[in-house]
Protein backbone atom coordinates (compact mmCIF):
# COMPACT_ATOMS: atom_id res chain seq x y z
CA UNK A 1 119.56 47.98 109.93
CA UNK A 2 121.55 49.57 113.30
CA UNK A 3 119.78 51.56 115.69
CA UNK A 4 121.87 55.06 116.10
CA UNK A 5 120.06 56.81 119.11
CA UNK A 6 117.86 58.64 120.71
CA UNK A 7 117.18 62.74 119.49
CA UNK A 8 115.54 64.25 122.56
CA UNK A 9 114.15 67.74 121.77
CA UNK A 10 115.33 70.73 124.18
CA UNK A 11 114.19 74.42 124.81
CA UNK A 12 117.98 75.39 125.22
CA UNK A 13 120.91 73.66 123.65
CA UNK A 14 123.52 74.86 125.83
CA UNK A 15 121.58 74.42 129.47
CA UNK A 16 120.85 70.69 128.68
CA UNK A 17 124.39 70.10 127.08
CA UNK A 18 125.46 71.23 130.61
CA UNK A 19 122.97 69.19 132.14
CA UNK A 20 123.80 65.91 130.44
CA UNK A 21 127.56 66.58 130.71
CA UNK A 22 127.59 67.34 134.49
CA UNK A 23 124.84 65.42 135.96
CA UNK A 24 125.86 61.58 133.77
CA UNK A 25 129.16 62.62 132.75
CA UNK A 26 128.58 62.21 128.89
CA UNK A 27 131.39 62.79 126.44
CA UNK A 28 130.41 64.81 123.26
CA UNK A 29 130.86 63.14 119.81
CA UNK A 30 129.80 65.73 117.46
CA UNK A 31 128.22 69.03 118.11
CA UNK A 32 126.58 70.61 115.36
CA UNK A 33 125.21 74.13 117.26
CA UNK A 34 121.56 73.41 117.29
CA UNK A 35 122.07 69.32 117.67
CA UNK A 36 124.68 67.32 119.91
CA UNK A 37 125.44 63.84 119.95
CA UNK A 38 127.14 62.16 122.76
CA UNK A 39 129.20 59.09 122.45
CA UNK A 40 126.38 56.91 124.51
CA UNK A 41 124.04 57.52 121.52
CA UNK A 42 121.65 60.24 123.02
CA UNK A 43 121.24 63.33 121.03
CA UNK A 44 119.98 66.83 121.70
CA UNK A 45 118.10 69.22 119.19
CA UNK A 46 117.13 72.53 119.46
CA UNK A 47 114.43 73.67 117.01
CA UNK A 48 112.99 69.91 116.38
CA UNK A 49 109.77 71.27 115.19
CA UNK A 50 112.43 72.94 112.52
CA UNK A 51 114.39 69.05 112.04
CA UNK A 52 110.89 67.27 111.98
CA UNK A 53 108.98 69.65 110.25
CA UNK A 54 105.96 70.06 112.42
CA UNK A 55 104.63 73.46 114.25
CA UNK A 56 105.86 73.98 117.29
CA UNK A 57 102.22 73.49 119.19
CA UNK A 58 102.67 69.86 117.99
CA UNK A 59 105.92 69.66 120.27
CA UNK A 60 104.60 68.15 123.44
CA UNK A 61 106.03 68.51 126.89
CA UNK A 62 105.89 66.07 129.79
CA UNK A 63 104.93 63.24 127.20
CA UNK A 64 105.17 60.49 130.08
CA UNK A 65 105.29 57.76 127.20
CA UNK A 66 109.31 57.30 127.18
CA UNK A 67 112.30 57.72 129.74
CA UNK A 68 115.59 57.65 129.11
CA UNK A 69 117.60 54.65 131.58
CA UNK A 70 121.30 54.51 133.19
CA UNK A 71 122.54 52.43 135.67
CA UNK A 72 124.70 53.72 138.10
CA UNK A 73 127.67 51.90 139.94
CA UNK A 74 127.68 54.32 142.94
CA UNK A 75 123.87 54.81 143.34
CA UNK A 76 124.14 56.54 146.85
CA UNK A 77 126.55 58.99 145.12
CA UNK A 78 124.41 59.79 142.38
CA UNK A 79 121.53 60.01 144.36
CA UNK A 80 123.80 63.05 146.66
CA UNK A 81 125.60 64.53 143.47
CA UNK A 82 121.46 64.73 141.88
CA UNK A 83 120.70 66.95 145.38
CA UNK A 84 122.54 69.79 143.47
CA UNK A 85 119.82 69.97 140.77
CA UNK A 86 116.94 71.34 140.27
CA UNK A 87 114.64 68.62 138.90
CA UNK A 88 111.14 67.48 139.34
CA UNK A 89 110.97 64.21 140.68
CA UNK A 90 108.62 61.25 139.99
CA UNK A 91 108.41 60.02 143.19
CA UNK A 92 110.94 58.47 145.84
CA UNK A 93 113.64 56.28 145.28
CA UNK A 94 112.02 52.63 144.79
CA UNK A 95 113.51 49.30 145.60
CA UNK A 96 112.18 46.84 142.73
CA UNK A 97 111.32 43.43 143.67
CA UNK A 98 114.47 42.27 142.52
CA UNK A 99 116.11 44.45 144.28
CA UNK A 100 117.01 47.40 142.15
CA UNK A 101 117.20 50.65 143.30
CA UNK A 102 115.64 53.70 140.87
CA UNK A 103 115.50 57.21 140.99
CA UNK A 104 112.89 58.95 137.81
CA UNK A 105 112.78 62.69 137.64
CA UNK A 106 112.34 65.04 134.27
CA UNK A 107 115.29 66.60 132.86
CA UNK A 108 115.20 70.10 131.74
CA UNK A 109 113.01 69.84 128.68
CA UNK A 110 110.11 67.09 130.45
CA UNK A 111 112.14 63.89 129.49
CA UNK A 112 111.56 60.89 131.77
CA UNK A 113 115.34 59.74 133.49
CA UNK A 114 115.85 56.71 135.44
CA UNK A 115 118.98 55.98 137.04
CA UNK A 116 119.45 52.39 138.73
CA UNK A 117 121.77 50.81 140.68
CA UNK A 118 123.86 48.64 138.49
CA UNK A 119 122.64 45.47 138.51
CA UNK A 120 125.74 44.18 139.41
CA UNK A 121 125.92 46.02 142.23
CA UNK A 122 122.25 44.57 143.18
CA UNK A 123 123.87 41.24 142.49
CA UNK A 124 126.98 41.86 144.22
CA UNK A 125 124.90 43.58 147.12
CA UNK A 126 123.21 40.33 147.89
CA UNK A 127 125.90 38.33 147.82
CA UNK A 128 127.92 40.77 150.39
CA UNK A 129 124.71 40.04 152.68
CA UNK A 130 125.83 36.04 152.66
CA UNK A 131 123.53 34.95 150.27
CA UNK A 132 124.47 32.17 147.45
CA UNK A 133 124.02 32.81 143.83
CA UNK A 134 121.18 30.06 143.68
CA UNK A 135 119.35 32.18 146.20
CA UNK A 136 119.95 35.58 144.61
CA UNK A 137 118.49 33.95 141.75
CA UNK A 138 115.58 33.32 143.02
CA UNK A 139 115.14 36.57 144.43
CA UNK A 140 116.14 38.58 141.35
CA UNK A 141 113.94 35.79 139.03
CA UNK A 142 116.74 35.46 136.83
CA UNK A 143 118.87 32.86 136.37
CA UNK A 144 122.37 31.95 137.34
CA UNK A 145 124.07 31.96 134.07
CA UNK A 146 122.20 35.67 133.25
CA UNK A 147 123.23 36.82 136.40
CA UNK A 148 127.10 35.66 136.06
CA UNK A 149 126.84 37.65 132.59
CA UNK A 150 125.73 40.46 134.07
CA UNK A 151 128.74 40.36 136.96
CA UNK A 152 131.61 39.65 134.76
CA UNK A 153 129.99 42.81 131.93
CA UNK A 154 132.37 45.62 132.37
């Protein structure tokens, strides 16, 4: 078994195409009209009462039960380039107790988005401040060797 993604259903194809493309720079990998896949694995369907054959009034908005997560390399840049939509946020940017920075806000169509600092910028953060890897592992509660993988990931 492989999972293949994540369908996300949308009021207007070609306004959360845009969206997704412009706000996380996502590269489409097929577009069928009514359904787009990006290469990341999320997809986009118009008419998903239509694709899962259920009335429309069963299509919920604003579920709150799932959100959609990227990490971000340049967090502060996001967090400016984001200024230029118009979305609903969650709440403030929070700083996690190990140190990760968040941002949650609803897309177009009610879906939950976090975007985090990379963790290996949270890594590499502390470590700019003067502390040792021993010590950022204590603060992140992770430990060295997971932390190392998660510096040298690409």
């Amino acid at each position: 078994m492989k999972f293949t993604g994540t369908v996300l259903s949308v009021a207007d194809i070609h306004a959360a195409r845009k969206f997704y493309e412009d706000l996380f720079n996502l590269d489409v990998y097929q577009d069928y009209g009514i359904n787009i896949m990006f290469t990341c694995g999320v997809c986009l369907q118009q008419e998903f009462d239509w694709l899962i054959h259920l009335p429309k009034e069963k299509i919920t908005d604003y579920p709150n039960n799932m959100e959609l997560c990227f990490e971000e390399e340049h967090f502060d840049a996001f967090l400016k380039k984001l200024e230029d939509y118009e979305v609903q946020y969650l709440g403030d940017v929070i700083e996690h107790d190990w140190g990760q920075r968040v941002v949650r806000f609803y897309d177009l169509d009610g879906h939950i988005i976090e975007v985090g600092e990379s963790m290996k910028m949270v890594i590499q953060r502390f470590l700019n401040t003067g502390l040792t890897m021993d010590e950022v592992s204590m603060k992140m509660d992770a430990s060295v060797e997971d932390l190392t993988k998660l510096l040298n990931a690409s």
